[in-house]
PDB file of N, CA and C in Angstrom:
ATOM      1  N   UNK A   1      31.925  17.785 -28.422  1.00  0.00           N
ATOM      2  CA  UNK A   1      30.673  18.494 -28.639  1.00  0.00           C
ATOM      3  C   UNK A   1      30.671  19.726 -27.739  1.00  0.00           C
ATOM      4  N   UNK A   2      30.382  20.933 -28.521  1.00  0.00           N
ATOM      5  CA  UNK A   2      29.976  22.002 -27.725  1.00  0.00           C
ATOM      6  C   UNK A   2      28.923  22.463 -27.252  1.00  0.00           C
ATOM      7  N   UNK A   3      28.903  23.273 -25.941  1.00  0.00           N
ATOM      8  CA  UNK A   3      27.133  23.660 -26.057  1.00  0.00           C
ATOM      9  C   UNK A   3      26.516  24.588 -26.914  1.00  0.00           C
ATOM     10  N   UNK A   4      27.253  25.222 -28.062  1.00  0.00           N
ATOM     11  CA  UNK A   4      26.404  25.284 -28.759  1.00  0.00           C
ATOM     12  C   UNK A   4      26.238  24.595 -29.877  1.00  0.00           C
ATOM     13  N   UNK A   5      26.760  23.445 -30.098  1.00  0.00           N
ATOM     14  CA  UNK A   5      26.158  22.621 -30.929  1.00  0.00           C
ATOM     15  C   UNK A   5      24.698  21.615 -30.076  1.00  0.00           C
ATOM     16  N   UNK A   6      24.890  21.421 -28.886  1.00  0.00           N
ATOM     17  CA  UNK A   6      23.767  21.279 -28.238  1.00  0.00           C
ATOM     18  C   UNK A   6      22.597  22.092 -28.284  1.00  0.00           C
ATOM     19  N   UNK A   7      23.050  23.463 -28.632  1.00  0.00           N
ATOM     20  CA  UNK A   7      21.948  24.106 -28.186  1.00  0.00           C
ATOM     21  C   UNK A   7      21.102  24.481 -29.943  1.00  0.00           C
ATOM     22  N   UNK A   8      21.946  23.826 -30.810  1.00  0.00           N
ATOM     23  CA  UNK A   8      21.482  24.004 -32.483  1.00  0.00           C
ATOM     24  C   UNK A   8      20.528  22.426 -32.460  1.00  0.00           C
ATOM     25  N   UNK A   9      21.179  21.590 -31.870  1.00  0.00           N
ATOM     26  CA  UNK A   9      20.566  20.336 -31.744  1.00  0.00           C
ATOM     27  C   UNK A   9      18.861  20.726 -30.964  1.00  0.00           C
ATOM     28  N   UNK A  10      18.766  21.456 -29.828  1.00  0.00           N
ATOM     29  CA  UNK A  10      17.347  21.712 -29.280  1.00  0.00           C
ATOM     30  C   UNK A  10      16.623  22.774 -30.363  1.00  0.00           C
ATOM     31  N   UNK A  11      17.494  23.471 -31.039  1.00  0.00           N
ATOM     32  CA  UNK A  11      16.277  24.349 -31.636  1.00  0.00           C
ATOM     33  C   UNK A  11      16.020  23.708 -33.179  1.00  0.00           C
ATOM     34  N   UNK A  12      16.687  22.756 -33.113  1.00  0.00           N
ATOM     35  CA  UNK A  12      16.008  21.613 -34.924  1.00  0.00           C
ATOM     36  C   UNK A  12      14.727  20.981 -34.381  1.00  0.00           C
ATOM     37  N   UNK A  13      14.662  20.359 -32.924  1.00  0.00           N
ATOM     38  CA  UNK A  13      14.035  19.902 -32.382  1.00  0.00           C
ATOM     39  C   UNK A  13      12.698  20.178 -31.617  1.00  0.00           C
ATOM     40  N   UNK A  14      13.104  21.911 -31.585  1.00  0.00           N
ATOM     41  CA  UNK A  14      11.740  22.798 -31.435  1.00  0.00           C
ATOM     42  C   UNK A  14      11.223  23.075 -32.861  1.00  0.00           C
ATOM     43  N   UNK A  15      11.613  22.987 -33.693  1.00  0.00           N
ATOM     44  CA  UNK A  15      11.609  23.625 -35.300  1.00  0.00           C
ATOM     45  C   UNK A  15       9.949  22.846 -35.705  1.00  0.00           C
ATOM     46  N   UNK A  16       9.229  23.508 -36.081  1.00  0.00           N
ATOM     47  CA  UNK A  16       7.589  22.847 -36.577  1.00  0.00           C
ATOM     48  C   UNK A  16       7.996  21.752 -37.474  1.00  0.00           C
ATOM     49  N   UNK A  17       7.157  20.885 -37.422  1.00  0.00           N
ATOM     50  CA  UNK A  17       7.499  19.604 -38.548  1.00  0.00           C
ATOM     51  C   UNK A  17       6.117  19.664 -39.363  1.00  0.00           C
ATOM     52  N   UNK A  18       6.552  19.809 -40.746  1.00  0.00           N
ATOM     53  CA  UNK A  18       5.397  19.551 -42.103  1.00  0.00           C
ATOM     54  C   UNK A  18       4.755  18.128 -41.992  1.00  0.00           C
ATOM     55  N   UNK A  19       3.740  18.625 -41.691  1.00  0.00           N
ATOM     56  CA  UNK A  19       2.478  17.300 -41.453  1.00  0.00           C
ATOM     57  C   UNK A  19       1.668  17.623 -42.365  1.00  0.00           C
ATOM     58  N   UNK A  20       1.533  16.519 -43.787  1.00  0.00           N
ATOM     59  CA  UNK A  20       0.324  16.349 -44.774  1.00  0.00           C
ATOM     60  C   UNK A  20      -0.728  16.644 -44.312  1.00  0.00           C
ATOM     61  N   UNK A  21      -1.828  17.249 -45.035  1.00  0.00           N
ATOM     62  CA  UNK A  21      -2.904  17.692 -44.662  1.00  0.00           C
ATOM     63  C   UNK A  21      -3.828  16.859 -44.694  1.00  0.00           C
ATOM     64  N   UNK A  22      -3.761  15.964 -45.381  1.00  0.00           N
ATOM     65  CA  UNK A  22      -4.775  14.464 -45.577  1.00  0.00           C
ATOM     66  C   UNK A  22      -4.043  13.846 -43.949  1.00  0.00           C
ATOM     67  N   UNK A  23      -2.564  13.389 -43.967  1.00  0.00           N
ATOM     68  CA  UNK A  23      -2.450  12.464 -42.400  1.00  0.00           C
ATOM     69  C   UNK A  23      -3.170  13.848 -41.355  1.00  0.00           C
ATOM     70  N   UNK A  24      -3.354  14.816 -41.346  1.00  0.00           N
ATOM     71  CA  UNK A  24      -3.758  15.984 -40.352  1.00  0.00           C
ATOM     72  C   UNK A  24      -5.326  15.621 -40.213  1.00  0.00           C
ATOM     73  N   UNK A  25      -5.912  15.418 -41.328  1.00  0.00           N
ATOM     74  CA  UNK A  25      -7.271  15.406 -41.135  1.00  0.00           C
ATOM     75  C   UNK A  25      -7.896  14.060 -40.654  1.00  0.00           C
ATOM     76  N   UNK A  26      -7.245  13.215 -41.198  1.00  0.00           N
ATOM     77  CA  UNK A  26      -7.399  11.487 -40.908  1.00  0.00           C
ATOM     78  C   UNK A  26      -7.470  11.311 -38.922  1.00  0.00           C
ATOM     79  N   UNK A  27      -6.022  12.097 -38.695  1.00  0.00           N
ATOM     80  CA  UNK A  27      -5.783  12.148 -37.097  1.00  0.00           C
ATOM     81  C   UNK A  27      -7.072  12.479 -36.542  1.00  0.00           C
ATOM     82  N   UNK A  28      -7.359  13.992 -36.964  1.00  0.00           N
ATOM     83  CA  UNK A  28      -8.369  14.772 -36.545  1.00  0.00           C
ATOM     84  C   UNK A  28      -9.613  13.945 -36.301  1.00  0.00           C
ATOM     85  N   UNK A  29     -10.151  13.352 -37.344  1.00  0.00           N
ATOM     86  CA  UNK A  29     -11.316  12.074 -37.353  1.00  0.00           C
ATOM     87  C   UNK A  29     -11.133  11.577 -36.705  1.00  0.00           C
ATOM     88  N   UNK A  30     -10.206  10.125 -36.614  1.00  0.00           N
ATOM     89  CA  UNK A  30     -10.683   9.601 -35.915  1.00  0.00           C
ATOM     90  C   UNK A  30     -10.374  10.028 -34.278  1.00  0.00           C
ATOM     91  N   UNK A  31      -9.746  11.544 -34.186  1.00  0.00           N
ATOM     92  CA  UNK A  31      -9.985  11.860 -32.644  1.00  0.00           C
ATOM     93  C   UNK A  31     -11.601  12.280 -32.331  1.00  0.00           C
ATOM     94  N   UNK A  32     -11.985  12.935 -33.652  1.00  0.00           N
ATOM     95  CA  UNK A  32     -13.425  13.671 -33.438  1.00  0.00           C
ATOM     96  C   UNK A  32     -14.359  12.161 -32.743  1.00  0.00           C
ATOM     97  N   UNK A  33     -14.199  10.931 -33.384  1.00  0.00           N
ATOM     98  CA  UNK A  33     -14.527   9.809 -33.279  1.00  0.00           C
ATOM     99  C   UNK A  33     -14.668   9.195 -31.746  1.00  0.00           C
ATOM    100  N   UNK A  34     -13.072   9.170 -31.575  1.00  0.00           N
ATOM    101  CA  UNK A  34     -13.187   9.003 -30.080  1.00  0.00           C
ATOM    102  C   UNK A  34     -13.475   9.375 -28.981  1.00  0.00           C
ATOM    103  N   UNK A  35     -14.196  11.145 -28.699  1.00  0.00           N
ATOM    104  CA  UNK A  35     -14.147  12.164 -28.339  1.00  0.00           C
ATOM    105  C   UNK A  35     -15.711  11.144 -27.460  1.00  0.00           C
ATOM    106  N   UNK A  36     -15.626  12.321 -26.122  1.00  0.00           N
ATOM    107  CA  UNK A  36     -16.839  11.766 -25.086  1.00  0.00           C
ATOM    108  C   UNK A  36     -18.460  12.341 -25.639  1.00  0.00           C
ATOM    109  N   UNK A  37     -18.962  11.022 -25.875  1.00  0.00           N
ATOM    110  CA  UNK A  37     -19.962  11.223 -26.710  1.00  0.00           C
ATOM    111  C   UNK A  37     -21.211  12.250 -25.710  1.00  0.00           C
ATOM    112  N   UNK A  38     -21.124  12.438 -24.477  1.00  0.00           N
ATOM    113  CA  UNK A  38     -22.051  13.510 -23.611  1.00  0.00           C
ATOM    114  C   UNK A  38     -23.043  12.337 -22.863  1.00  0.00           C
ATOM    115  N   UNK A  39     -23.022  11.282 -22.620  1.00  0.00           N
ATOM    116  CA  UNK A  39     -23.732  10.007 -22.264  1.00  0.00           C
ATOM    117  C   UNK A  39     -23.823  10.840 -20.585  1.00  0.00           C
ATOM    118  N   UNK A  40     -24.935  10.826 -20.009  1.00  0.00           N
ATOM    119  CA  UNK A  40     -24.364  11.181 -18.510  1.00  0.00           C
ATOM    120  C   UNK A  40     -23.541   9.710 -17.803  1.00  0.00           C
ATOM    121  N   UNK A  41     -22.905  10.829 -16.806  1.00  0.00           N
ATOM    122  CA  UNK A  41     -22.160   9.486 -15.981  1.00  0.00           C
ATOM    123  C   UNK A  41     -22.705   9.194 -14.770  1.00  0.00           C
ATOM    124  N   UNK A  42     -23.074   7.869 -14.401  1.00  0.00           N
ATOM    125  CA  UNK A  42     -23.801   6.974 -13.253  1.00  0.00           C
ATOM    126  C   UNK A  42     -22.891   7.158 -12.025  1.00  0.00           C
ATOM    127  N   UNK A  43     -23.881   7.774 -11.097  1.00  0.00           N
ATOM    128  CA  UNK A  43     -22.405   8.049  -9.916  1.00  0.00           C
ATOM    129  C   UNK A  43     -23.134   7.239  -9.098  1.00  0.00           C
ATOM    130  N   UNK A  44     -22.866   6.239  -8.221  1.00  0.00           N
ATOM    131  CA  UNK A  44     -23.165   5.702  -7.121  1.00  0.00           C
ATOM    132  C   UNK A  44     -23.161   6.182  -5.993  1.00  0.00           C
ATOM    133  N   UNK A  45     -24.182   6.909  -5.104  1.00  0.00           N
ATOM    134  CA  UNK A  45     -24.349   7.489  -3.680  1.00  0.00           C
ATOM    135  C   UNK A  45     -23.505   6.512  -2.626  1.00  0.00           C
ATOM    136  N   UNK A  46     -23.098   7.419  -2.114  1.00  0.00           N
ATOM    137  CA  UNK A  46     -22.868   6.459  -1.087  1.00  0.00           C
ATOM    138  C   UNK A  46     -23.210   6.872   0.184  1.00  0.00           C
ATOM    139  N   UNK A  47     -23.148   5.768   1.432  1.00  0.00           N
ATOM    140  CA  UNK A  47     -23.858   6.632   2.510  1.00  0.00           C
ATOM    141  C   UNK A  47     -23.272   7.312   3.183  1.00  0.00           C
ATOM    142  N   UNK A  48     -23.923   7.853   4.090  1.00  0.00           N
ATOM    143  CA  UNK A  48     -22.961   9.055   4.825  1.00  0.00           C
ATOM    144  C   UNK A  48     -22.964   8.751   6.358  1.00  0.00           C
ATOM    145  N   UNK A  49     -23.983   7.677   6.731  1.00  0.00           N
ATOM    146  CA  UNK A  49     -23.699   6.896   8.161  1.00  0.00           C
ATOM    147  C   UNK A  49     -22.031   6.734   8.489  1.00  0.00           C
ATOM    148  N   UNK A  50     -22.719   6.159  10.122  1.00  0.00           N
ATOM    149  CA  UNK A  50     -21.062   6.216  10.875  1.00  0.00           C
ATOM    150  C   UNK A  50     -20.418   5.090  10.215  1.00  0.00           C
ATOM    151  N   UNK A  51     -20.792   4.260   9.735  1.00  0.00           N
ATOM    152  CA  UNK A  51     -20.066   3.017   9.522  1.00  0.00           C
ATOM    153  C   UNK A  51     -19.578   3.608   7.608  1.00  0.00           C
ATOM    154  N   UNK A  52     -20.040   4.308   7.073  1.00  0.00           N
ATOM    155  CA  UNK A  52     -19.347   4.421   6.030  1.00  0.00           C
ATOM    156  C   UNK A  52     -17.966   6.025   6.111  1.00  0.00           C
ATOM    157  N   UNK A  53     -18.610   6.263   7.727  1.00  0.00           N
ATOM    158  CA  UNK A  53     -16.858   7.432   7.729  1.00  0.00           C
ATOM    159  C   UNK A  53     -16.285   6.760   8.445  1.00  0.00           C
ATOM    160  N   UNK A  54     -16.237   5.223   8.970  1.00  0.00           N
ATOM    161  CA  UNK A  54     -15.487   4.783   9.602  1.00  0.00           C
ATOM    162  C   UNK A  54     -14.530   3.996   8.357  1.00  0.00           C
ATOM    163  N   UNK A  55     -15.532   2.943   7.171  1.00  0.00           N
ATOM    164  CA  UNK A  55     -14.908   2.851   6.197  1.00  0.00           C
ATOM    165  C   UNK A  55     -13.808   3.779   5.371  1.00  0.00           C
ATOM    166  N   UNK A  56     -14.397   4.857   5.455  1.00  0.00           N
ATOM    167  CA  UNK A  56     -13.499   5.602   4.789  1.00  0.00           C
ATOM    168  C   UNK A  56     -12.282   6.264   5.918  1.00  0.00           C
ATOM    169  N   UNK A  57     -12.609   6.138   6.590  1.00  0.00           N
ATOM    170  CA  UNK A  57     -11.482   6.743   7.899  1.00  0.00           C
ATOM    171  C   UNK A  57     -10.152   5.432   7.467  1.00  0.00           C
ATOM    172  N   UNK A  58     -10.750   4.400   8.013  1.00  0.00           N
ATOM    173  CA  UNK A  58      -9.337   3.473   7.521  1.00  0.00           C
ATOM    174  C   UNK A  58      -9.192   3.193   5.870  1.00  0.00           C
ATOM    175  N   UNK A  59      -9.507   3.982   4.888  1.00  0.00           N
ATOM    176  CA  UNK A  59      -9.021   3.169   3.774  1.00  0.00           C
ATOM    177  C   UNK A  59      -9.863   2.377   3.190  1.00  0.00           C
ATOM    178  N   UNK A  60     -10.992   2.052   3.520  1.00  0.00           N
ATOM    179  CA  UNK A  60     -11.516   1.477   2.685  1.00  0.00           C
ATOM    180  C   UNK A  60     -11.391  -0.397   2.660  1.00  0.00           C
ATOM    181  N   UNK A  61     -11.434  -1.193   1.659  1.00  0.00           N
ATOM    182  CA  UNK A  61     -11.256  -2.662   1.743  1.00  0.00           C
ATOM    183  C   UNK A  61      -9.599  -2.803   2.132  1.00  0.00           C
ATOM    184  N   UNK A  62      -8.497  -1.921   1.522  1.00  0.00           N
ATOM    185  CA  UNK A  62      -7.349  -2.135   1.826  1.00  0.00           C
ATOM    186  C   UNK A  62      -6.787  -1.660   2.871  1.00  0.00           C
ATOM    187  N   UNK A  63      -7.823  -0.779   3.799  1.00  0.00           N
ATOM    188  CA  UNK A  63      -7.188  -0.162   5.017  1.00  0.00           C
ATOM    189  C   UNK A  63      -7.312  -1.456   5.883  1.00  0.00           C
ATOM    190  N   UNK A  64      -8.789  -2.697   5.731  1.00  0.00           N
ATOM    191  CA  UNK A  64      -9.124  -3.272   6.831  1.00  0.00           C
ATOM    192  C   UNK A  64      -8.295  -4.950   6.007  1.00  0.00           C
ATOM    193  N   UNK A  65      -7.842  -4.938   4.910  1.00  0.00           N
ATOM    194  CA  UNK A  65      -6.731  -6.063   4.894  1.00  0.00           C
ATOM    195  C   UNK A  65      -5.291  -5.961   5.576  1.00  0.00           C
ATOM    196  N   UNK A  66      -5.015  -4.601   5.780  1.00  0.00           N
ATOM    197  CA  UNK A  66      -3.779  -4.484   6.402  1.00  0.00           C
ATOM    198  C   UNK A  66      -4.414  -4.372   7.485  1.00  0.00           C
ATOM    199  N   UNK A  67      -5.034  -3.799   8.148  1.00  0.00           N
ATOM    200  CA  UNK A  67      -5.159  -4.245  10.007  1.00  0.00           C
ATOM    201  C   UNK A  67      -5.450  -5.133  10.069  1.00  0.00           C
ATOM    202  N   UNK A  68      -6.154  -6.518   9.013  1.00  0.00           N
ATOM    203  CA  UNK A  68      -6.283  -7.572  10.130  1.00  0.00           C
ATOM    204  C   UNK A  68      -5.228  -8.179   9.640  1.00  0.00           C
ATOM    205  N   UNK A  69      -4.310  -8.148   8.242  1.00  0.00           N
ATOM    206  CA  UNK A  69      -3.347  -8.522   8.473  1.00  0.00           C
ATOM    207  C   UNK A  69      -2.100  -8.372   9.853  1.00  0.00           C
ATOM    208  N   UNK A  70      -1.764  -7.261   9.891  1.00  0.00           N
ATOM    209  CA  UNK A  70      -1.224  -6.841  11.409  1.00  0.00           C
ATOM    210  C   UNK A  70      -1.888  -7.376  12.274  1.00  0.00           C
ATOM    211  N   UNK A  71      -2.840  -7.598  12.578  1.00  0.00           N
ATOM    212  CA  UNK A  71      -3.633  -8.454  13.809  1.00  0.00           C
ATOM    213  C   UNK A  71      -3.056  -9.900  14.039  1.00  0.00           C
ATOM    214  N   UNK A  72      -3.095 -10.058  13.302  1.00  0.00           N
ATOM    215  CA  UNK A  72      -3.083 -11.664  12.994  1.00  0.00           C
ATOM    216  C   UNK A  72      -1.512 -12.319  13.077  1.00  0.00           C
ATOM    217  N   UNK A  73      -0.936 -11.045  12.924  1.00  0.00           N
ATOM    218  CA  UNK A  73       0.714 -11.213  12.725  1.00  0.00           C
ATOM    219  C   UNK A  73       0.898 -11.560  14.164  1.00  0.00           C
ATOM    220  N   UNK A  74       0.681  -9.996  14.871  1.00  0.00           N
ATOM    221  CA  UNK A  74       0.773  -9.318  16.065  1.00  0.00           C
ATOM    222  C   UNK A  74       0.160 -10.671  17.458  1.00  0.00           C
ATOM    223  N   UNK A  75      -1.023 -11.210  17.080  1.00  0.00           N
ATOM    224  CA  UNK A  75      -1.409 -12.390  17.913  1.00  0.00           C
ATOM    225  C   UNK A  75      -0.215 -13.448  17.129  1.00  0.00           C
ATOM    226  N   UNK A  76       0.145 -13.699  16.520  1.00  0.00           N
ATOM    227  CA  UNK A  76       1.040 -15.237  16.070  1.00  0.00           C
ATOM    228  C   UNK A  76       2.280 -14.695  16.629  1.00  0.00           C
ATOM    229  N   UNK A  77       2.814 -13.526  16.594  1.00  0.00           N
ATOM    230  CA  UNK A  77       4.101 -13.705  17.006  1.00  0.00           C
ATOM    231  C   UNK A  77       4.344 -13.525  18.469  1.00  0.00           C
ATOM    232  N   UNK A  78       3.020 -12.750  19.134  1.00  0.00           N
ATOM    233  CA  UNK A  78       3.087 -13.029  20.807  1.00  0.00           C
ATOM    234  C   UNK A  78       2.988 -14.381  21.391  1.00  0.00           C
ATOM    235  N   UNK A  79       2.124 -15.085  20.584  1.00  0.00           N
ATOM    236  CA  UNK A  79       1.739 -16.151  20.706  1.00  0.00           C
ATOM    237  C   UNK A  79       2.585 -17.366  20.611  1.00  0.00           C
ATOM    238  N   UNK A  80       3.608 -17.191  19.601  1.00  0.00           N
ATOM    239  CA  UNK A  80       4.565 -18.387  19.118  1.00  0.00           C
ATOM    240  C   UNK A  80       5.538 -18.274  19.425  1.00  0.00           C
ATOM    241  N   UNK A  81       6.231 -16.970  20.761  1.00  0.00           N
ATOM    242  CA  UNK A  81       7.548 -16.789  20.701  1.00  0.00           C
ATOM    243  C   UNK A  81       8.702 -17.241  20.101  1.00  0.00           C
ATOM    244  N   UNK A  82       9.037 -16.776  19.327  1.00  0.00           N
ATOM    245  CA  UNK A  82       9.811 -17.375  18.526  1.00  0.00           C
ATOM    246  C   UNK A  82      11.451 -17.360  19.124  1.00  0.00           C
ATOM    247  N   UNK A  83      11.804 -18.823  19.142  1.00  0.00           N
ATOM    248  CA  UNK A  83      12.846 -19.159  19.811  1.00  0.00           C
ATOM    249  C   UNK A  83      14.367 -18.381  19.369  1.00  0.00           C
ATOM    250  N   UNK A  84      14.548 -17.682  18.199  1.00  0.00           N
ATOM    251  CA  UNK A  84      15.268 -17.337  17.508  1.00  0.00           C
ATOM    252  C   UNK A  84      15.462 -15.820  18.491  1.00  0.00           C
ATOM    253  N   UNK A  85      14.510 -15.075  18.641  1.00  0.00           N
ATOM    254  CA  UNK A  85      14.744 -13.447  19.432  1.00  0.00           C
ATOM    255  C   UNK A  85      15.019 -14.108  20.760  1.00  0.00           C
ATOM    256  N   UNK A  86      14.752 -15.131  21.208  1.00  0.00           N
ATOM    257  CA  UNK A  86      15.338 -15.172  23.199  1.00  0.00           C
ATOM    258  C   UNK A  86      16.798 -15.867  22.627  1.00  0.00           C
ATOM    259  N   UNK A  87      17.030 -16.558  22.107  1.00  0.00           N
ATOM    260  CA  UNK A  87      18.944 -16.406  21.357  1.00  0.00           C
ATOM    261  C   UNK A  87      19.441 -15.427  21.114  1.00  0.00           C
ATOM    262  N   UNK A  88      18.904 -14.573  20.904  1.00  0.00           N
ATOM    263  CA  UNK A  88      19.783 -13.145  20.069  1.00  0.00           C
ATOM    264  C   UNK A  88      19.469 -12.161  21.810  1.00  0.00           C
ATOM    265  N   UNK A  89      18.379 -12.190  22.749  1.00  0.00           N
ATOM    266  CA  UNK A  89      18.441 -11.881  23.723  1.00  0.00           C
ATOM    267  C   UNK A  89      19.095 -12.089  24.866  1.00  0.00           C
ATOM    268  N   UNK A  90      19.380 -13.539  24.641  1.00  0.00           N
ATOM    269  CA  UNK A  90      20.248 -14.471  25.546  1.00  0.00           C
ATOM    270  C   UNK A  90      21.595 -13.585  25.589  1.00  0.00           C
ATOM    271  N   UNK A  91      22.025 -13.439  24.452  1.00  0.00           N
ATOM    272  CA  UNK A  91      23.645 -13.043  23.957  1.00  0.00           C
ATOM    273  C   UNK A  91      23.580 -11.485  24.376  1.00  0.00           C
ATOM    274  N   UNK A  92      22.890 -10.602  24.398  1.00  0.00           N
ATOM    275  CA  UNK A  92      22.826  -9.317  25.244  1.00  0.00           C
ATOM    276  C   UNK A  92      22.803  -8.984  26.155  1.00  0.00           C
ATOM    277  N   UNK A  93      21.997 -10.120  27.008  1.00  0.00           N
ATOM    278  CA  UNK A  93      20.831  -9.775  28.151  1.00  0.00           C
ATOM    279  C   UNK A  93      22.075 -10.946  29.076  1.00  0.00           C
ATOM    280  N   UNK A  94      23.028 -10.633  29.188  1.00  0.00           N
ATOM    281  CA  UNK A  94      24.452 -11.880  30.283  1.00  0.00           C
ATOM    282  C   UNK A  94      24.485 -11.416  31.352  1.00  0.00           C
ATOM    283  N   UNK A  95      25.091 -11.866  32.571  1.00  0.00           N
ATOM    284  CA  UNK A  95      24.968 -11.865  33.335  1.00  0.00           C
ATOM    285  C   UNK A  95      24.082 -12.479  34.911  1.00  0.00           C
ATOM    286  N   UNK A  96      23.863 -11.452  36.006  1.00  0.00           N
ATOM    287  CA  UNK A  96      23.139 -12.297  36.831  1.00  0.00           C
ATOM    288  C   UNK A  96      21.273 -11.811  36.460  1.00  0.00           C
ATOM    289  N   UNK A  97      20.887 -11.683  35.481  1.00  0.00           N
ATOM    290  CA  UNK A  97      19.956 -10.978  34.797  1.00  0.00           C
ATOM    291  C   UNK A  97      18.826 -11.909  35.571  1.00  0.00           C
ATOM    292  N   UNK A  98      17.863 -11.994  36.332  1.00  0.00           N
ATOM    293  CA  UNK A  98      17.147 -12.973  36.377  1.00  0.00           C
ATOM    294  C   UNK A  98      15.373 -12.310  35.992  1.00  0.00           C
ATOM    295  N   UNK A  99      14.772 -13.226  35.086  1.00  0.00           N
ATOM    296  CA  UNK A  99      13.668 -12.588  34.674  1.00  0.00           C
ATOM    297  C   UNK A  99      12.802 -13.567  34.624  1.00  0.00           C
ATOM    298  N   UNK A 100      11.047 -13.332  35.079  1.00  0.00           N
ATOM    299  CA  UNK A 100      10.332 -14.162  35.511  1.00  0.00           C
ATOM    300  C   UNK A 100       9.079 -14.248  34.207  1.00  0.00           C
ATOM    301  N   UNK A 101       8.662 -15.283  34.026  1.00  0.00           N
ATOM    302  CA  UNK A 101       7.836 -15.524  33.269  1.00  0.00           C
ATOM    303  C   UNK A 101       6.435 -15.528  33.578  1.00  0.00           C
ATOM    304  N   UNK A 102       5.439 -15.214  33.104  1.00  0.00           N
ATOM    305  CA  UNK A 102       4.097 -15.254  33.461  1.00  0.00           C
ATOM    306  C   UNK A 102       3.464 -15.883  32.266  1.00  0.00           C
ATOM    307  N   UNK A 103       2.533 -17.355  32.867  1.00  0.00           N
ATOM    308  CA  UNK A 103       2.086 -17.929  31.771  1.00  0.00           C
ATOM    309  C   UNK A 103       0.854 -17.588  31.030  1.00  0.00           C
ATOM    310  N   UNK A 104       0.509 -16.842  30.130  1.00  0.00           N
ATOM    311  CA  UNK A 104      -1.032 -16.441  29.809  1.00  0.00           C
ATOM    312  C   UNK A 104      -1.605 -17.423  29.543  1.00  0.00           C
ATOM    313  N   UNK A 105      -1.330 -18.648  28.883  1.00  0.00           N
ATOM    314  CA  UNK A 105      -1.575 -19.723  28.514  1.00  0.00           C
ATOM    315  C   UNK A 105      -1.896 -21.020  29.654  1.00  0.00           C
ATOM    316  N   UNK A 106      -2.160 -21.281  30.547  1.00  0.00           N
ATOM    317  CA  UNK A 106      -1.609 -21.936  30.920  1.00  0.00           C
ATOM    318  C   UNK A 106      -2.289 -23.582  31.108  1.00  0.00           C
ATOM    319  N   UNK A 107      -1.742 -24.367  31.157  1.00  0.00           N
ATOM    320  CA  UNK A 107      -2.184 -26.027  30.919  1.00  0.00           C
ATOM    321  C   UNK A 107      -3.131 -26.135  32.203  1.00  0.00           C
ATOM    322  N   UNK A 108      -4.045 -27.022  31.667  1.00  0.00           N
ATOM    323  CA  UNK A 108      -5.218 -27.840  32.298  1.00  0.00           C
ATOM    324  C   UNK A 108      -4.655 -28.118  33.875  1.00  0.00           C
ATOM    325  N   UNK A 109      -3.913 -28.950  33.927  1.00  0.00           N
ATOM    326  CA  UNK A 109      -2.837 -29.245  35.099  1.00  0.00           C
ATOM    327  C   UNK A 109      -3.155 -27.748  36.333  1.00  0.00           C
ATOM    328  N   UNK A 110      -2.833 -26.393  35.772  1.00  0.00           N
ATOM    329  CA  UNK A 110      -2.723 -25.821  36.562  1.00  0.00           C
ATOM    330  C   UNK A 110      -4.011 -25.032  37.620  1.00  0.00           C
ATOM    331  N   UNK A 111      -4.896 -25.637  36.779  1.00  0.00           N
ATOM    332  CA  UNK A 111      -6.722 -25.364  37.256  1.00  0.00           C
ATOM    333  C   UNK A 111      -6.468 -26.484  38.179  1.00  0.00           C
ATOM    334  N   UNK A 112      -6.047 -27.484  38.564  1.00  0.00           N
ATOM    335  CA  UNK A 112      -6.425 -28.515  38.721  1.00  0.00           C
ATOM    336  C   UNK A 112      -5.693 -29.036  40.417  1.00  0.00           C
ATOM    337  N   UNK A 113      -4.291 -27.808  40.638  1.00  0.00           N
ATOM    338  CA  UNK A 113      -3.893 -27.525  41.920  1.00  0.00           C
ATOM    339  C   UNK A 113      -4.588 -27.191  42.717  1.00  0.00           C
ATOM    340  N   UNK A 114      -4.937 -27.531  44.368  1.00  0.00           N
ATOM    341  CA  UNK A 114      -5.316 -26.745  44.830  1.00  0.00           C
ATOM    342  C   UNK A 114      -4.528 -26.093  45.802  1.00  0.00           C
ATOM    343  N   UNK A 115      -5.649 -24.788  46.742  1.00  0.00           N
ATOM    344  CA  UNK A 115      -4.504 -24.190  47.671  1.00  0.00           C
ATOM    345  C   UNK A 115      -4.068 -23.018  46.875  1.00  0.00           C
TER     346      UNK A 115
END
């Protein structure tokens, strides 16, 4: 194939196509039909308080499912340390590395020392 047989192929394809005048008018109807009948459209105000530019600042219902999704992550995975990242830390972190823990949590027991 050559390009200009490509280019005979685009201009058949620009070429007007004979459309019956009865299927022309039929179309026409039922577009006239479907056409916006002038009904006014109902707009809902909304407010303009701080709490609705704060809504709209994050997004709306899906801005505040993803932050408390992230919230919720963000507390479970501080929370649950997951034994799998201090293995993969273990294997980096060799040597005389010594690192101290601080309990945020900490058991009943330790209220219960005194001194």
């Amino acid at each position: 194939m050559q390009d200009s047989d490509l280019d005979d192929l685009f201009g058949a394809a620009r070429a007007p196509v004979a459309v019956p005048s009865a299927l022309m008018a039929r179309v026409l109807a039922d577009a006239d039909a479907m056409q916006f009948s002038g009904r006014p459209v109902v707009r809902v105000s909304r407010g303009t308080g701080l709490w609705a530019g704060f809504w709209a600042a994050i997004g709306g219902v899906a801005g505040v499912a993803g932050l408390s999704t992230a919230a919720v992550a963000g507390v479970w995975i501080g929370f649950a340390q997951p034994t799998a990242l201090t293995a993969v830390t273990d294997a980096f972190l060799t040597g005389d590395l010594v690192t101290d823990t601080f309990d945020v949590f900490p058991d009943f027991d330790a209220f219960l020392v005194e001194g």
